[in-house]
Protein backbone atom coordinates (compact mmCIF):
# COMPACT_ATOMS: atom_id res chain seq x y z
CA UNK A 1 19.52 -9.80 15.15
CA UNK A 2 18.28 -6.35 16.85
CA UNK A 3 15.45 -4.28 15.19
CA UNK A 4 18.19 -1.64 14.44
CA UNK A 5 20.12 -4.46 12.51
CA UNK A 6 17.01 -5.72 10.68
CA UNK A 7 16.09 -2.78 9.50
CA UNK A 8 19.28 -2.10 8.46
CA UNK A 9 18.93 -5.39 6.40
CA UNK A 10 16.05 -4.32 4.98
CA UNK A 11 16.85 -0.79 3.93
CA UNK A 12 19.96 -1.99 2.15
CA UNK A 13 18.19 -4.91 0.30
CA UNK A 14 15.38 -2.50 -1.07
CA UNK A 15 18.33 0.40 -2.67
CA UNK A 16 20.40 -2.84 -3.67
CA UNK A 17 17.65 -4.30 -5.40
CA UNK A 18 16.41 -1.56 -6.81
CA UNK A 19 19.70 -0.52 -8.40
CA UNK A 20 19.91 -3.55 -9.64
CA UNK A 21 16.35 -4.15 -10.70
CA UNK A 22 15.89 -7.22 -8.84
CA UNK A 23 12.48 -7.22 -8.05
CA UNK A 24 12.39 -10.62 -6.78
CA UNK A 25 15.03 -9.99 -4.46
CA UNK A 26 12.88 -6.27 -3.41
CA UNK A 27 9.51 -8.20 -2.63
CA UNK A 28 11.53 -10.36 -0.11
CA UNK A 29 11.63 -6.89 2.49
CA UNK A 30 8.30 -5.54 1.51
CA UNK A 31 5.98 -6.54 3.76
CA UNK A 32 2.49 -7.59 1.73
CA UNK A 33 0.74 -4.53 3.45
CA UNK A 34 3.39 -1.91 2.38
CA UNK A 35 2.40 1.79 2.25
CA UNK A 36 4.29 4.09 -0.47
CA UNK A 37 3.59 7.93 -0.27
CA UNK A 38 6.13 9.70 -2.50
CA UNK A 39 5.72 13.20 -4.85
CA UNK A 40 5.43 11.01 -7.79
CA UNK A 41 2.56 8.66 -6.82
CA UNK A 42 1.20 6.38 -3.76
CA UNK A 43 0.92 2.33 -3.71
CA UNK A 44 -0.33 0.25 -1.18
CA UNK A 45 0.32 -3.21 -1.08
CA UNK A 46 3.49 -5.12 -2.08
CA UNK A 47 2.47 -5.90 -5.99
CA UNK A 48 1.46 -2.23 -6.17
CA UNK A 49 4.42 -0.92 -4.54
CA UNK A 50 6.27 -3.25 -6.91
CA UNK A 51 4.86 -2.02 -10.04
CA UNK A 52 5.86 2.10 -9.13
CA UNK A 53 9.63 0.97 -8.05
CA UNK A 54 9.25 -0.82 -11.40
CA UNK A 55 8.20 2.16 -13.01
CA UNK A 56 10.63 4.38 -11.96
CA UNK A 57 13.66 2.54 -12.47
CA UNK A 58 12.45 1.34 -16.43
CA UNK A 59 11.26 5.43 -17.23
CA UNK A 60 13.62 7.37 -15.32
CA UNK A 61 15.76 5.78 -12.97
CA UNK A 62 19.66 5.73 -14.88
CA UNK A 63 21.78 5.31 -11.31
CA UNK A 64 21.10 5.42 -7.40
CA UNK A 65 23.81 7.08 -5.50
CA UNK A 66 23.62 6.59 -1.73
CA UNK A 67 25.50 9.47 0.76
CA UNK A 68 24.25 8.32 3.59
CA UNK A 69 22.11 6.16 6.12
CA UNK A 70 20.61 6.53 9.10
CA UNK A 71 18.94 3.78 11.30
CA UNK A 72 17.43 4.43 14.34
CA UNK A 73 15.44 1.13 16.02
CA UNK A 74 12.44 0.23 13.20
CA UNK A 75 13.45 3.51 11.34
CA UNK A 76 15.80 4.42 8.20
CA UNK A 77 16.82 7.73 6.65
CA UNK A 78 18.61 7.48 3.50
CA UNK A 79 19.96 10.50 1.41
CA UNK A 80 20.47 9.23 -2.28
CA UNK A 81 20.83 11.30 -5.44
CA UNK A 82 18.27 9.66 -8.27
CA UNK A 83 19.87 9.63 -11.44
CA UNK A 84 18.19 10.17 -14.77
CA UNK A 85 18.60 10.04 -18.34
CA UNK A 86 16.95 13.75 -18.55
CA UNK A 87 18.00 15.69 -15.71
CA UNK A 88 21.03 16.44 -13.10
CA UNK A 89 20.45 14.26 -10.32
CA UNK A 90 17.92 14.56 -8.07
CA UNK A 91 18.78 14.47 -4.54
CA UNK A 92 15.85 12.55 -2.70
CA UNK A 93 15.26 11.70 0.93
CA UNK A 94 13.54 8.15 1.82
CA UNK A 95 11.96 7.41 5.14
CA UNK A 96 11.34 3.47 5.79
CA UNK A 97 9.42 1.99 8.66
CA UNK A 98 10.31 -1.89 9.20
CA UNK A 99 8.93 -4.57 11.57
CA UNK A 100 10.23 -7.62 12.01
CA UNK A 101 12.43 -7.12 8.68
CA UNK A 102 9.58 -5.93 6.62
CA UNK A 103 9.28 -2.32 5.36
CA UNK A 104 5.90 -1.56 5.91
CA UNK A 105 5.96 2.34 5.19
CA UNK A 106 7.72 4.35 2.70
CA UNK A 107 8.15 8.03 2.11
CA UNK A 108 10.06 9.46 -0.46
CA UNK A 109 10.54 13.47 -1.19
CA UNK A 110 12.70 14.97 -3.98
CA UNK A 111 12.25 18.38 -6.31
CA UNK A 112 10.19 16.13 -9.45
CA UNK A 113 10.84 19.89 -11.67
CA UNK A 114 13.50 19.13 -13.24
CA UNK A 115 11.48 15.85 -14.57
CA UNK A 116 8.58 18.09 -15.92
CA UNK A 117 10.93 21.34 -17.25
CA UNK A 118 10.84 21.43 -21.01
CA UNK A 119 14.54 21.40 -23.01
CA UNK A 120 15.04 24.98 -23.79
């Protein structure tokens, strides 16, 4: 399998997982060194990184809707709205780094507002 593919692999594993909060399954394409920069928190290392996903998907996360994926070599782009209990969704942007079928970098941007507004 081509870097491209793997990390393909990997990308789809971690949103499947997630969705389906199989945490398990998500530490398999974590690699133990994994950095996660996103607007809601950092995490480094895999137990870390496991405990925010974790976090999010048992507080907020309701749904993951994917639009669309883009993998270029050790590199994936994927455009996914964030559903919540709380809120409209949240469109959000995800940047993975893999090698060798490990994500080893994450970066994740979205508008958290909506999160924080107070019911009127």
């Amino acid at each position: 399998m081509d870097q491209t593919e793997q990390t393909r692999t990997a990308a789809t594993t971690y949103f499947d997982a997630w969705r389906d909060r199989d945490f398990d399954r998500l530490r398999t394409v974590l690699a133990p060194d994994v950095e996660f920069v996103g607007v809601m928190g950092t995490a480094n290392g895999v137990d870390e990184c496991l405990d925010g996903l974790r976090g999010m998907a048992e507080s907020i996360m309701t749904d993951l809707v994917l639009h669309a994926r883009v993998i270029d070599g050790q590199d994936a782009i994927t455009w996914f709205d964030l559903h919540t209990a709380q809120t409209p969704p949240l469109p959000t942007a995800n940047w993975s780094h893999a090698e060798n079928g490990l994500i080893t970098r994450i970066r994740v941007t979205f508008d958290p507002r909506p999160l924080f507004d107070k019911p009127k």
